[in-house]
PDB file of N, CA and C in Angstrom:
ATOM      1  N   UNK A   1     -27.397 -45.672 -38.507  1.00  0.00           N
ATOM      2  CA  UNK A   1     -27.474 -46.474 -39.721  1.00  0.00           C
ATOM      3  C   UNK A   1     -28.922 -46.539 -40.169  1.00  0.00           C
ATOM      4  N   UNK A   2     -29.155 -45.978 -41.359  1.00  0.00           N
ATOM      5  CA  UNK A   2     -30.976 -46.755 -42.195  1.00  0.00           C
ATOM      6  C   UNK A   2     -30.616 -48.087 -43.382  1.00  0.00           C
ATOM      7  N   UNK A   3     -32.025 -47.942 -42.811  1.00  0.00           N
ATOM      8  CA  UNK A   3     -32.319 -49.505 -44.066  1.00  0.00           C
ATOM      9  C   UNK A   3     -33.410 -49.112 -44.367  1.00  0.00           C
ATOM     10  N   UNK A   4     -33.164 -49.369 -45.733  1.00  0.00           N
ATOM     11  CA  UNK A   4     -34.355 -49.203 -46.623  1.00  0.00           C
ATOM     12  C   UNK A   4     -35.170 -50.633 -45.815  1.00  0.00           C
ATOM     13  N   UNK A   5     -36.564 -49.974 -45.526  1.00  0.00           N
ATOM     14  CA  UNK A   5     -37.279 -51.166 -45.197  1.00  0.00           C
ATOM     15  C   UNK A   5     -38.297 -51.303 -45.834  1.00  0.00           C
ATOM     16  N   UNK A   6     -39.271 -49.930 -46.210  1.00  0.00           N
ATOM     17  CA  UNK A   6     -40.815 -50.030 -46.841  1.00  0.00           C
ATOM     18  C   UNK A   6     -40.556 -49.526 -48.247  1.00  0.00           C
ATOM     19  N   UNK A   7     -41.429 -49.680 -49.253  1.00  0.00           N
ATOM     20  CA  UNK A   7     -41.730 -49.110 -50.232  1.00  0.00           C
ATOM     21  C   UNK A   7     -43.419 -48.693 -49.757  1.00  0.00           C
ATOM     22  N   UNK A   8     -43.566 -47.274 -49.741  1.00  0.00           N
ATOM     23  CA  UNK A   8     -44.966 -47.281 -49.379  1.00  0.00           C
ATOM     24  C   UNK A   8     -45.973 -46.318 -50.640  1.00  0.00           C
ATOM     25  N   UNK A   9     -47.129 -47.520 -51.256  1.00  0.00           N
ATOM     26  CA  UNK A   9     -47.227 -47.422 -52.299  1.00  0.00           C
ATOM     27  C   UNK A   9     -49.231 -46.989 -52.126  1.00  0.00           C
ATOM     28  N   UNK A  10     -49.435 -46.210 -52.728  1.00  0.00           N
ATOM     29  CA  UNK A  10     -50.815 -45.513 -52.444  1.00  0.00           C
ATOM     30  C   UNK A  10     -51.318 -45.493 -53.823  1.00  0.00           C
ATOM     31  N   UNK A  11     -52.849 -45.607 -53.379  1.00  0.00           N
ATOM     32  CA  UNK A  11     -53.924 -45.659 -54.209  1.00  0.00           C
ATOM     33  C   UNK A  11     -55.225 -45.369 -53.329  1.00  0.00           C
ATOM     34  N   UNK A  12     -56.239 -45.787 -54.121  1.00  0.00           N
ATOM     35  CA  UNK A  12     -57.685 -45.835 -53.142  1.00  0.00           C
ATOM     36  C   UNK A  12     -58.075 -46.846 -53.231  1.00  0.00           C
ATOM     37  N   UNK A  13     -58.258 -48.287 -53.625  1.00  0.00           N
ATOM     38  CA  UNK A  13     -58.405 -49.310 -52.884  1.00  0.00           C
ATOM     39  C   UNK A  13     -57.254 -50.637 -52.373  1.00  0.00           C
ATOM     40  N   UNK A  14     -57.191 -50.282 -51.174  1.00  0.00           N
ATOM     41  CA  UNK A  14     -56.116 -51.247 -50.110  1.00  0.00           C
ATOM     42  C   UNK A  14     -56.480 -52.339 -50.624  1.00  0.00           C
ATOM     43  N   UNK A  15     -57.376 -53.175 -50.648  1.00  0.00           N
ATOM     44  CA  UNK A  15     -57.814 -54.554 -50.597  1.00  0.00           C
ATOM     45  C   UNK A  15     -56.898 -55.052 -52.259  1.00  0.00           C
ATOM     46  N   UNK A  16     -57.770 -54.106 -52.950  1.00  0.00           N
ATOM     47  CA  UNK A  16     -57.111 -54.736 -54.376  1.00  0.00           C
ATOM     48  C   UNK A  16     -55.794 -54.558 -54.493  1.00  0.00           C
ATOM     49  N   UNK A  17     -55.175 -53.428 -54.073  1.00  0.00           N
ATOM     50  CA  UNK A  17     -54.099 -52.833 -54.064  1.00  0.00           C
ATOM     51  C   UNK A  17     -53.023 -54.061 -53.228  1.00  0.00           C
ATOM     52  N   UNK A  18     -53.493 -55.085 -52.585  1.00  0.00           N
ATOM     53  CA  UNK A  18     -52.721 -56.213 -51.517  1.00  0.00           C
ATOM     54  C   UNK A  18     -53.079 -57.193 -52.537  1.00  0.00           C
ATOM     55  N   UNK A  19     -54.723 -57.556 -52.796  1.00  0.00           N
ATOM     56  CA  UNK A  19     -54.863 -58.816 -53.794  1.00  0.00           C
ATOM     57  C   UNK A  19     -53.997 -58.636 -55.407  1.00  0.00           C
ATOM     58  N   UNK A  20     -53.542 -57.682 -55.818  1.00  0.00           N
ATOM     59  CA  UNK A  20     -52.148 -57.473 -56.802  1.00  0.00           C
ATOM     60  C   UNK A  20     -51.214 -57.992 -56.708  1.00  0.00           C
ATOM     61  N   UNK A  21     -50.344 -56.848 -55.545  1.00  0.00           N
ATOM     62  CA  UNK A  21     -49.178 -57.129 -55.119  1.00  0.00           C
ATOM     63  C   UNK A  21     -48.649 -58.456 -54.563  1.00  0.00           C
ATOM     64  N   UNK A  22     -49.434 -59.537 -53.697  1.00  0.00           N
ATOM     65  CA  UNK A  22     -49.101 -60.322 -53.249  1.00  0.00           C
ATOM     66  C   UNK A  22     -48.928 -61.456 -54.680  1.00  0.00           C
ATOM     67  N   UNK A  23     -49.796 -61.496 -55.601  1.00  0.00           N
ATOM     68  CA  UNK A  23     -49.936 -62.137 -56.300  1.00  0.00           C
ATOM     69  C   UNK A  23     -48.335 -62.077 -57.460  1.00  0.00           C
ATOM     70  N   UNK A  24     -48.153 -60.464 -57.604  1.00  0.00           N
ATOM     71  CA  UNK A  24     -47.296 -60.206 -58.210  1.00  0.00           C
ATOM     72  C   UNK A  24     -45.794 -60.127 -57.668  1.00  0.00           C
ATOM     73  N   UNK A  25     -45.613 -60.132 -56.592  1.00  0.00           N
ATOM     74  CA  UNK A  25     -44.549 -60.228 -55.845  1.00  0.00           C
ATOM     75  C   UNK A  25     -44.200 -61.404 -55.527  1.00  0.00           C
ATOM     76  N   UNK A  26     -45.338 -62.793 -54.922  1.00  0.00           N
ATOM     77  CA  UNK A  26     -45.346 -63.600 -54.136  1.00  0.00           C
ATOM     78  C   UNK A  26     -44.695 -62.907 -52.413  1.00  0.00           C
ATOM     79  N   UNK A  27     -45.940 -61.661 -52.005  1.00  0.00           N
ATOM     80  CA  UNK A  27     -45.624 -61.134 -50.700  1.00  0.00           C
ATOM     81  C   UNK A  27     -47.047 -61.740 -50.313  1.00  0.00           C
ATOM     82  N   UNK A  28     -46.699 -61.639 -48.413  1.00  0.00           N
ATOM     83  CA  UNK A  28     -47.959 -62.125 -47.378  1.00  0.00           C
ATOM     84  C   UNK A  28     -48.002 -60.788 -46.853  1.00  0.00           C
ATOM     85  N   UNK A  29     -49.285 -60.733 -46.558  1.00  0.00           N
ATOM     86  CA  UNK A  29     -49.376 -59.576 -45.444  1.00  0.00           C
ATOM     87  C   UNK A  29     -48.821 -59.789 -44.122  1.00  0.00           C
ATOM     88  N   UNK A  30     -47.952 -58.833 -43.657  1.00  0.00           N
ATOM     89  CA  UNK A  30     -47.429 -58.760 -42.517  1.00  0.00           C
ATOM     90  C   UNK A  30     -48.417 -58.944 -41.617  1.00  0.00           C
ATOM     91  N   UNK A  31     -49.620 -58.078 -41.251  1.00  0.00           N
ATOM     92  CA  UNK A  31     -50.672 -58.359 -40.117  1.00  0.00           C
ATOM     93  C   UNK A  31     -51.503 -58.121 -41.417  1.00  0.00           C
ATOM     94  N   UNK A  32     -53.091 -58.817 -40.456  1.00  0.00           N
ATOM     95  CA  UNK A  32     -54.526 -58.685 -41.194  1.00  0.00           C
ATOM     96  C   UNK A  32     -54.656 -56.999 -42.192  1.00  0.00           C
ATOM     97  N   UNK A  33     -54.353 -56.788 -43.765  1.00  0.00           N
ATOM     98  CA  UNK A  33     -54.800 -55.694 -43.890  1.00  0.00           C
ATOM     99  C   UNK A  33     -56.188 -55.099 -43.237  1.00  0.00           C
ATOM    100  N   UNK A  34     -55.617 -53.498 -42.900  1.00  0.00           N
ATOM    101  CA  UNK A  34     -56.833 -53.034 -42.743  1.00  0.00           C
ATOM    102  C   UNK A  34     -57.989 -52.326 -44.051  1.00  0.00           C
ATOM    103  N   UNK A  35     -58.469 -51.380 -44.043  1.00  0.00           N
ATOM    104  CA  UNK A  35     -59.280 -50.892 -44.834  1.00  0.00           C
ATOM    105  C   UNK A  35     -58.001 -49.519 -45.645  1.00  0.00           C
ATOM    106  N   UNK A  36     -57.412 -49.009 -44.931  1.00  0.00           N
ATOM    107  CA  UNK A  36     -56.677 -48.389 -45.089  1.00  0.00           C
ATOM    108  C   UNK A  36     -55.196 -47.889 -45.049  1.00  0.00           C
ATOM    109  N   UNK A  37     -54.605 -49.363 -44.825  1.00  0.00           N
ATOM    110  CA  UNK A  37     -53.320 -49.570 -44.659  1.00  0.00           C
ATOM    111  C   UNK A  37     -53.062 -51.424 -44.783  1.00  0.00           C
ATOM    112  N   UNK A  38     -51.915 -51.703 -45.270  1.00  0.00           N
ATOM    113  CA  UNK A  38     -51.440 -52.958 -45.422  1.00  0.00           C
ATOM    114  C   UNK A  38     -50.291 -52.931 -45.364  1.00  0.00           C
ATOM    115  N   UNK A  39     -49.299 -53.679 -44.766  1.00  0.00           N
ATOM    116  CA  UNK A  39     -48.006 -54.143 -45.063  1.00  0.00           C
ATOM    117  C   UNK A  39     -47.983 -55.688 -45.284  1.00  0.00           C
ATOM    118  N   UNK A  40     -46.875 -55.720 -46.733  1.00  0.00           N
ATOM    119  CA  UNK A  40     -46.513 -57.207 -47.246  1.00  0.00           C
ATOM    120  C   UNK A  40     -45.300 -57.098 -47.260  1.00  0.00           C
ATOM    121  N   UNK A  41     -44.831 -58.206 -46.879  1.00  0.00           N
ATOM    122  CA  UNK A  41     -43.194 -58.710 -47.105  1.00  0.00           C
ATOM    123  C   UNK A  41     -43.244 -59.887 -48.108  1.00  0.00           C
ATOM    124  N   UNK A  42     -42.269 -60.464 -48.279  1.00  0.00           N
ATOM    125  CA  UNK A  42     -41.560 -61.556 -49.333  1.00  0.00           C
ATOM    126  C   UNK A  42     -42.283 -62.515 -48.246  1.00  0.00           C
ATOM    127  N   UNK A  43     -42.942 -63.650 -48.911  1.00  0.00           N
ATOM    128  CA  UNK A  43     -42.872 -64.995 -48.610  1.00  0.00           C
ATOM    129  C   UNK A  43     -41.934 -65.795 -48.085  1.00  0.00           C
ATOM    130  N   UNK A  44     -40.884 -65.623 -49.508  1.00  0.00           N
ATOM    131  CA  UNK A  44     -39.332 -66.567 -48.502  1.00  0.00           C
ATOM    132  C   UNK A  44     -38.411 -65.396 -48.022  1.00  0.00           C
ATOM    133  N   UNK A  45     -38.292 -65.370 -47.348  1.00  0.00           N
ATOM    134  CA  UNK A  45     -36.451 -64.737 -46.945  1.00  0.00           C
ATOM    135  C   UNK A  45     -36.849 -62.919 -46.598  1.00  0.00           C
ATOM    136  N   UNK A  46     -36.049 -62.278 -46.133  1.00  0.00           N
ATOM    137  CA  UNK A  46     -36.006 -61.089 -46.138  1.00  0.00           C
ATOM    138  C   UNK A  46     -35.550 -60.248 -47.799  1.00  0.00           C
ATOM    139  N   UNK A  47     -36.486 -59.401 -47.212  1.00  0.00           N
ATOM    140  CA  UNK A  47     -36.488 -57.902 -48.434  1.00  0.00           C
ATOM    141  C   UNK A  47     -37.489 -56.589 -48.062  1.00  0.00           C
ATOM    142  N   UNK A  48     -37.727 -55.967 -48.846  1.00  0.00           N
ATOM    143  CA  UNK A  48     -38.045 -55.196 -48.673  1.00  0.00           C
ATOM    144  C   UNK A  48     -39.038 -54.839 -48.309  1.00  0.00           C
ATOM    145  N   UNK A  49     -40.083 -54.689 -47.507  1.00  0.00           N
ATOM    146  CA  UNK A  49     -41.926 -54.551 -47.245  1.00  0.00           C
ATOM    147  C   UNK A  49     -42.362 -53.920 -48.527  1.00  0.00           C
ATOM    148  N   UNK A  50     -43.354 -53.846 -48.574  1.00  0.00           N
ATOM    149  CA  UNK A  50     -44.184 -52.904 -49.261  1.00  0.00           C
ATOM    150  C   UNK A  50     -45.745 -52.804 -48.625  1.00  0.00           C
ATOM    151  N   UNK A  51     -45.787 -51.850 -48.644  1.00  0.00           N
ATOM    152  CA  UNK A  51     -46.863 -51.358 -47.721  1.00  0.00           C
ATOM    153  C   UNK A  51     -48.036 -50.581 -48.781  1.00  0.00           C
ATOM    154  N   UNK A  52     -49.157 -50.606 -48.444  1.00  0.00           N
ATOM    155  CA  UNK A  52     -50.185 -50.240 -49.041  1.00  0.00           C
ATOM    156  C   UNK A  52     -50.982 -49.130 -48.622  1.00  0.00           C
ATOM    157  N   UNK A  53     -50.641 -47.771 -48.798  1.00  0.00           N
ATOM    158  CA  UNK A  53     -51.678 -46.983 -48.187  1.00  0.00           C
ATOM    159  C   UNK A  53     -52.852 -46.084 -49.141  1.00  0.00           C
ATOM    160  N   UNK A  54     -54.143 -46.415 -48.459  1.00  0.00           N
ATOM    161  CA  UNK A  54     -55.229 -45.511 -49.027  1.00  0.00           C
ATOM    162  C   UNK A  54     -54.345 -44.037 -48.872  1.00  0.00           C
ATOM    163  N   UNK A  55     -54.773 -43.891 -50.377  1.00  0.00           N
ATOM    164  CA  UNK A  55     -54.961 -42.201 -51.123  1.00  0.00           C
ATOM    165  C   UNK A  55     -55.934 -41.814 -51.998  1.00  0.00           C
ATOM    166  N   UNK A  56     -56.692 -41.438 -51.717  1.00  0.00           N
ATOM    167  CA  UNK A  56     -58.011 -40.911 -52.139  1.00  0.00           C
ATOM    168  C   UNK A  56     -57.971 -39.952 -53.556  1.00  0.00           C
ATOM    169  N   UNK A  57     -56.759 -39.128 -53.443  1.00  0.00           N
ATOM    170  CA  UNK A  57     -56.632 -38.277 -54.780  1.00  0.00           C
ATOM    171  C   UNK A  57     -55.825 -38.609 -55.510  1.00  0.00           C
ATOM    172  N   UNK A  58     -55.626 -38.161 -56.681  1.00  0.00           N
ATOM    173  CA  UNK A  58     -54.367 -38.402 -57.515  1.00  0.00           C
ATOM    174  C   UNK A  58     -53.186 -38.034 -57.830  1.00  0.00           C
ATOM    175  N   UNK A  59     -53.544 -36.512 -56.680  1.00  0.00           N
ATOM    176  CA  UNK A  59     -52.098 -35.390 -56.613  1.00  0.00           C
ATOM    177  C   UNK A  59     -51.002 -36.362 -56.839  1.00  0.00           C
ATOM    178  N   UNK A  60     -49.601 -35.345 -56.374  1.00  0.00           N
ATOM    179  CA  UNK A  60     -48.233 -35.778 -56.345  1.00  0.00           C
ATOM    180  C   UNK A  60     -48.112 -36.511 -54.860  1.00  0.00           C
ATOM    181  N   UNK A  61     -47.035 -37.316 -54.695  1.00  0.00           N
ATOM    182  CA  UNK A  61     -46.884 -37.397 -53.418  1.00  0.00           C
ATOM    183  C   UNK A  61     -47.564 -38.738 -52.939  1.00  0.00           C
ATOM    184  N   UNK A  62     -48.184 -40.102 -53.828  1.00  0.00           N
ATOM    185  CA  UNK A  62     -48.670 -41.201 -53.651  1.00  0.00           C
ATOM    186  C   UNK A  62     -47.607 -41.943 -53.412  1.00  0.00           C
ATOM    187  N   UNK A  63     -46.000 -41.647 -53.482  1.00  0.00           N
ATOM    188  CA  UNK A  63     -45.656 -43.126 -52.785  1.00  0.00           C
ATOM    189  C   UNK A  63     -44.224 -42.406 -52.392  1.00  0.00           C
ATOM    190  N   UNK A  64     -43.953 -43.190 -51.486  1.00  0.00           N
ATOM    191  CA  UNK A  64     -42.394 -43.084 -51.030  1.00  0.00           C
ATOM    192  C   UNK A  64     -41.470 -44.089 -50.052  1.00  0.00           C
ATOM    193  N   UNK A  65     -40.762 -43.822 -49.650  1.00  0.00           N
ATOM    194  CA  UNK A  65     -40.264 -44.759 -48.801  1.00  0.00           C
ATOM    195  C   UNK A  65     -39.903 -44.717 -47.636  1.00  0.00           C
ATOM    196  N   UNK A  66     -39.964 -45.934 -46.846  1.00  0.00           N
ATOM    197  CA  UNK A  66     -39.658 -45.145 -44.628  1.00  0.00           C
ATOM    198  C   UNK A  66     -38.556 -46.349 -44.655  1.00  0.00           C
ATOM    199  N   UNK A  67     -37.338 -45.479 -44.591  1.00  0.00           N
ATOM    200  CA  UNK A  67     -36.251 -46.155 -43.953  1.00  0.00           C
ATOM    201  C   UNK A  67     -36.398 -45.550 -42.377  1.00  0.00           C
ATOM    202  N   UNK A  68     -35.607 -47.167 -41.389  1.00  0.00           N
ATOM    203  CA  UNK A  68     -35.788 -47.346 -40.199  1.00  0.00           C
ATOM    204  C   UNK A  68     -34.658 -46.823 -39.761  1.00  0.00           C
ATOM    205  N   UNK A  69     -34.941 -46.413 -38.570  1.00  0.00           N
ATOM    206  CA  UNK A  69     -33.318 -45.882 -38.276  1.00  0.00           C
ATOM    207  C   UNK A  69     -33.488 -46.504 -36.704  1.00  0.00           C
ATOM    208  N   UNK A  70     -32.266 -46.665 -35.944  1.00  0.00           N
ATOM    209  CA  UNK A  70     -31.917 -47.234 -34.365  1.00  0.00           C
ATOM    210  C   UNK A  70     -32.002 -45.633 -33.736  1.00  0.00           C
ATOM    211  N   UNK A  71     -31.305 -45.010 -34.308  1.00  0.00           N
ATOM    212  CA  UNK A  71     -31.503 -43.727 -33.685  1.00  0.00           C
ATOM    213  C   UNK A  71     -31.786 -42.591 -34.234  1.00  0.00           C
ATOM    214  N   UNK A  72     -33.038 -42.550 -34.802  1.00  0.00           N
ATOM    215  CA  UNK A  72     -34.033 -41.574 -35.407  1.00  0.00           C
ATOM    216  C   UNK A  72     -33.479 -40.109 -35.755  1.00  0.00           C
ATOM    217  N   UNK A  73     -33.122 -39.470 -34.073  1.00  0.00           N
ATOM    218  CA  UNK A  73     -33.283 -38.469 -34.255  1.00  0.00           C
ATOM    219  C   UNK A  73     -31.734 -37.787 -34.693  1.00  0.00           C
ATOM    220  N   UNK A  74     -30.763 -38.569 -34.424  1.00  0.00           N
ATOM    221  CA  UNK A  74     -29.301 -38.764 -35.173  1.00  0.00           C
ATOM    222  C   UNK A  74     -29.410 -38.862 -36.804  1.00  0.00           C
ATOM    223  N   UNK A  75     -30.405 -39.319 -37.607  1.00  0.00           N
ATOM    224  CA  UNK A  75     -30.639 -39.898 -38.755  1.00  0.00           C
ATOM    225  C   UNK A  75     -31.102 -38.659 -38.979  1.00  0.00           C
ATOM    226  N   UNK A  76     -32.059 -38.243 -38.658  1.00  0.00           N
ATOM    227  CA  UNK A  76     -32.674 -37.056 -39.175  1.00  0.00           C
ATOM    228  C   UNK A  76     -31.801 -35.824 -39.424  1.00  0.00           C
ATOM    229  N   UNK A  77     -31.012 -35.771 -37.786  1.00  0.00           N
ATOM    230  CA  UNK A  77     -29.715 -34.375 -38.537  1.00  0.00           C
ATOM    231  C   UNK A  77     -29.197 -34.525 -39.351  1.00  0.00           C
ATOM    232  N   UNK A  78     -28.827 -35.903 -39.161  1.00  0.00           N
ATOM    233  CA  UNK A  78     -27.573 -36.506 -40.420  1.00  0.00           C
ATOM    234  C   UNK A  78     -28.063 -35.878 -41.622  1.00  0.00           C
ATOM    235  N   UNK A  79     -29.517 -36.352 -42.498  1.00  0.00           N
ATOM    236  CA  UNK A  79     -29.825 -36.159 -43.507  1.00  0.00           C
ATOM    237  C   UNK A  79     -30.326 -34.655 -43.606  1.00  0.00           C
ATOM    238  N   UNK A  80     -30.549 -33.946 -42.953  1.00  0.00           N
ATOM    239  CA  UNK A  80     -30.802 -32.446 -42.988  1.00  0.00           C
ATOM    240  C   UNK A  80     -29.548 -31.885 -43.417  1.00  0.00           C
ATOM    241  N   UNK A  81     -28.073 -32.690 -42.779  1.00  0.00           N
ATOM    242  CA  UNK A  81     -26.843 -32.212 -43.407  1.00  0.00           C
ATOM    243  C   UNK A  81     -26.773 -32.528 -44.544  1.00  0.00           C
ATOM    244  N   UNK A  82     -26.789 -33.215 -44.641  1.00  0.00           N
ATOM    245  CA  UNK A  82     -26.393 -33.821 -46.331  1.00  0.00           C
ATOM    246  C   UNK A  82     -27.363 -33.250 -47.304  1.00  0.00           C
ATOM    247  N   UNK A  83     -28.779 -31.996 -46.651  1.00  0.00           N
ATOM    248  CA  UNK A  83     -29.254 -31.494 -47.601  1.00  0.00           C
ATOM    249  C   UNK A  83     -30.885 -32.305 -47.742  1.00  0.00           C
ATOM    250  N   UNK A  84     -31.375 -33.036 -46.823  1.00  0.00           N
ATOM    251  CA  UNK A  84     -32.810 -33.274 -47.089  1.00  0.00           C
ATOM    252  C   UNK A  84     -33.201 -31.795 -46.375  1.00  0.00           C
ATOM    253  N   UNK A  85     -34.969 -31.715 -46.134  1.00  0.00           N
ATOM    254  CA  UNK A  85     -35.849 -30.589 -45.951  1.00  0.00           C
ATOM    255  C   UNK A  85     -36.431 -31.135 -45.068  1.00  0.00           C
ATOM    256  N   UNK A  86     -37.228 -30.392 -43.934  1.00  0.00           N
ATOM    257  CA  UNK A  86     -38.261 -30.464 -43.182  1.00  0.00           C
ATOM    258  C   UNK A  86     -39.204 -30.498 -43.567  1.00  0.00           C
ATOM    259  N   UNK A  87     -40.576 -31.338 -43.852  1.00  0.00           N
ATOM    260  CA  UNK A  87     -41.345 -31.060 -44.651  1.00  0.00           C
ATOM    261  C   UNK A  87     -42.274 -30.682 -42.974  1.00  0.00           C
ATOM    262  N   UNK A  88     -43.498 -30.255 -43.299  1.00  0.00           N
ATOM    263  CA  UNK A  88     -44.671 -29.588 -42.646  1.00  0.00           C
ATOM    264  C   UNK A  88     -45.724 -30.431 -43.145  1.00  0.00           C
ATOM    265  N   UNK A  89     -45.611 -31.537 -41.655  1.00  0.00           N
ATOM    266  CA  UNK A  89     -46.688 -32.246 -41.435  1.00  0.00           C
ATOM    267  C   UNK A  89     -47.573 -32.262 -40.171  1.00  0.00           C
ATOM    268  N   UNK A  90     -49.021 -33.127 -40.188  1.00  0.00           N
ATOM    269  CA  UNK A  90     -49.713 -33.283 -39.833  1.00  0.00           C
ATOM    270  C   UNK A  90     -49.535 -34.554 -39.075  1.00  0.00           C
ATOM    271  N   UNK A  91     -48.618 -34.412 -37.869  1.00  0.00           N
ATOM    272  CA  UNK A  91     -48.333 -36.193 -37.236  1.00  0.00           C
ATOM    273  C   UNK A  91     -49.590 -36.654 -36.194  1.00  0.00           C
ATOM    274  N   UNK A  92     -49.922 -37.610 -36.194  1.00  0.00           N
ATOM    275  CA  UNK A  92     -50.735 -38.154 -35.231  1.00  0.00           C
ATOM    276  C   UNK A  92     -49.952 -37.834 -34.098  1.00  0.00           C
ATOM    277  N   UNK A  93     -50.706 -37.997 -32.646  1.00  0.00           N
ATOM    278  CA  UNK A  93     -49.905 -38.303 -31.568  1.00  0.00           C
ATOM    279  C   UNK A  93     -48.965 -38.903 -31.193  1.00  0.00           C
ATOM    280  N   UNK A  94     -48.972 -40.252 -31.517  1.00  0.00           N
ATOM    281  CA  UNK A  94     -48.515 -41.423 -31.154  1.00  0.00           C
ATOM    282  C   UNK A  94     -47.402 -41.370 -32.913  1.00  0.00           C
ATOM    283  N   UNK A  95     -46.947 -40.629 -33.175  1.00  0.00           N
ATOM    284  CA  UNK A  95     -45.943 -40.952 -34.661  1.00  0.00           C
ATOM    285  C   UNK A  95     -44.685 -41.099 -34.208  1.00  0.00           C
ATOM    286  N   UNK A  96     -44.391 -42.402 -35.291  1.00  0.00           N
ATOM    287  CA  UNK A  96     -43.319 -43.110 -34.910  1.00  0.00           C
ATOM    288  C   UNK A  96     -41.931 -42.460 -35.996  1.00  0.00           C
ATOM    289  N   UNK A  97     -42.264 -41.649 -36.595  1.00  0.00           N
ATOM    290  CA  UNK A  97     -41.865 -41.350 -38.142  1.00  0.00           C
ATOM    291  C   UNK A  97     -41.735 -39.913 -37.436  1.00  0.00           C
ATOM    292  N   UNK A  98     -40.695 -38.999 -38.932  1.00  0.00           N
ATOM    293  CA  UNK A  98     -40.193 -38.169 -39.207  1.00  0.00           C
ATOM    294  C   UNK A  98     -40.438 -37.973 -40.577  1.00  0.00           C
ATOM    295  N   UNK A  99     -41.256 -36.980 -41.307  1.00  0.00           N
ATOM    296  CA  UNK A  99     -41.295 -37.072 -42.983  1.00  0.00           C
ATOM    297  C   UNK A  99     -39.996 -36.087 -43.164  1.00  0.00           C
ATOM    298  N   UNK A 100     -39.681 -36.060 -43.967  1.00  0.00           N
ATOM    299  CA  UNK A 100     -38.148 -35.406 -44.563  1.00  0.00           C
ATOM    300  C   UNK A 100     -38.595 -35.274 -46.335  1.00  0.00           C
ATOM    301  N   UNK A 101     -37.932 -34.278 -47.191  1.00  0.00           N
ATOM    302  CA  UNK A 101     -38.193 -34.257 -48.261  1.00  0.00           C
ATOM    303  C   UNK A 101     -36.149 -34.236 -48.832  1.00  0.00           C
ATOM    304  N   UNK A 102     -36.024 -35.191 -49.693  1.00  0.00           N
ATOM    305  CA  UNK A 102     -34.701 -34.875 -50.199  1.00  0.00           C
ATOM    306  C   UNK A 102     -34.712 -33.595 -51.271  1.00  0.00           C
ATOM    307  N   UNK A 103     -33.422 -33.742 -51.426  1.00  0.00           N
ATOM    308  CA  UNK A 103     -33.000 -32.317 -52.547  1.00  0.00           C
ATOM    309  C   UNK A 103     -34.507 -32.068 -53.242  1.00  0.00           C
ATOM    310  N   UNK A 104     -34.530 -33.005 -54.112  1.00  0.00           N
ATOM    311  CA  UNK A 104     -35.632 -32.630 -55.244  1.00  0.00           C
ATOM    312  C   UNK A 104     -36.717 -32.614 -54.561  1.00  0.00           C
ATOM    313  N   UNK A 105     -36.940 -32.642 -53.327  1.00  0.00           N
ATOM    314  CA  UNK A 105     -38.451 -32.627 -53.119  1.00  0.00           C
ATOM    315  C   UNK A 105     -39.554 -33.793 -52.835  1.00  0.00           C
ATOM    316  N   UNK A 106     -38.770 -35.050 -53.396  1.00  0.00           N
ATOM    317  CA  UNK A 106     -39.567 -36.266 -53.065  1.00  0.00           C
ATOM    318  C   UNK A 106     -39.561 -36.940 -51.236  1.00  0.00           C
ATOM    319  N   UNK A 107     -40.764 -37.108 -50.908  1.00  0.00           N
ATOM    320  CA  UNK A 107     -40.769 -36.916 -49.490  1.00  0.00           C
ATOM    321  C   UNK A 107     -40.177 -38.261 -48.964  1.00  0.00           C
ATOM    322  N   UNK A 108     -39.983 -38.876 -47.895  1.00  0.00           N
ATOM    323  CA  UNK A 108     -39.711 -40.038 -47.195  1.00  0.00           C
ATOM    324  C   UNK A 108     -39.664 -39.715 -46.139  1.00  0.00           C
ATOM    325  N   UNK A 109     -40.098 -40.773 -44.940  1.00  0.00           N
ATOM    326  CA  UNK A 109     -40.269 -40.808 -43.695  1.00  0.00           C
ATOM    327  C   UNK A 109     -38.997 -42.055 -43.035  1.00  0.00           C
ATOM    328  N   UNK A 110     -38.501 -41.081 -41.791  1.00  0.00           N
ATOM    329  CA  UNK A 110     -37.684 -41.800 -40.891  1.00  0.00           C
ATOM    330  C   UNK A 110     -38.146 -42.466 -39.838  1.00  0.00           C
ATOM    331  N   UNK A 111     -38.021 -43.386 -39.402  1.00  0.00           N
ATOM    332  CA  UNK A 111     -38.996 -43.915 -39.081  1.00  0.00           C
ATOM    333  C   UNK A 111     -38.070 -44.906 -37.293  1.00  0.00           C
ATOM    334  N   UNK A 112     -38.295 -44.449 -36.222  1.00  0.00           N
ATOM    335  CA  UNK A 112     -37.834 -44.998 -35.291  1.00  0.00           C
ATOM    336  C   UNK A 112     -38.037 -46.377 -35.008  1.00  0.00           C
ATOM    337  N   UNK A 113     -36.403 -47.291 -35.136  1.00  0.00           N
ATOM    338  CA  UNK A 113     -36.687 -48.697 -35.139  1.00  0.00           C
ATOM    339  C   UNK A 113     -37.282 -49.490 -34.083  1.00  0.00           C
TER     340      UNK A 113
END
């Protein structure tokens, strides 16, 4: 099963990019933003995160979304059947995620709950 959990939304400055959103959402930061990453949730009640990541350029490819999955790597075939793509990334060591590109090409990450 996924759930939409993040909206993950890029620019080049995090700080302003959180002093916005919170204002405009009424979201808190989940932990202390850093310089280059933030996650905010809703104030009251559950919804959706939105997360803040530094992007330095303006290419394609500044925002997308990481649904969570219980069992990642079940999620991932699943959606390879139904026609997402492997995209060719650059994972840290320690990655908790799977990027995937659907039909058209827009990327999203699976993301182990």
């Amino acid at each position: 099963m996924l759930k939409l959990a993040s909206v993950v939304w890029g620019g080049p400055d995090v700080a302003r990019g959180v002093e916005f959103w919170t204002a405009a959402l009424d979201y808190v930061p989940v932990h202390p933003p850093g310089d280059d990453w933030a996650l905010l949730k809703p104030r009251a009640g559950d919804g959706v995160q939105l997360a803040i990541d530094q992007k330095l350029s303006d290419g394609p490819r500044r925002h997308h979304m990481d649904l969570y999955a219980d069992d990642q790597a079940a999620e991932v075939e699943r959606l390879l059947a139904l026609g997402a793509n492997s995209v060719d990334w650059d994972y840290p060591h320690d990655a908790d995620y799977v990027v995937l590109a659907d039909p058209n090409g827009n990327t999203f990450c699976v993301v182990q709950k």
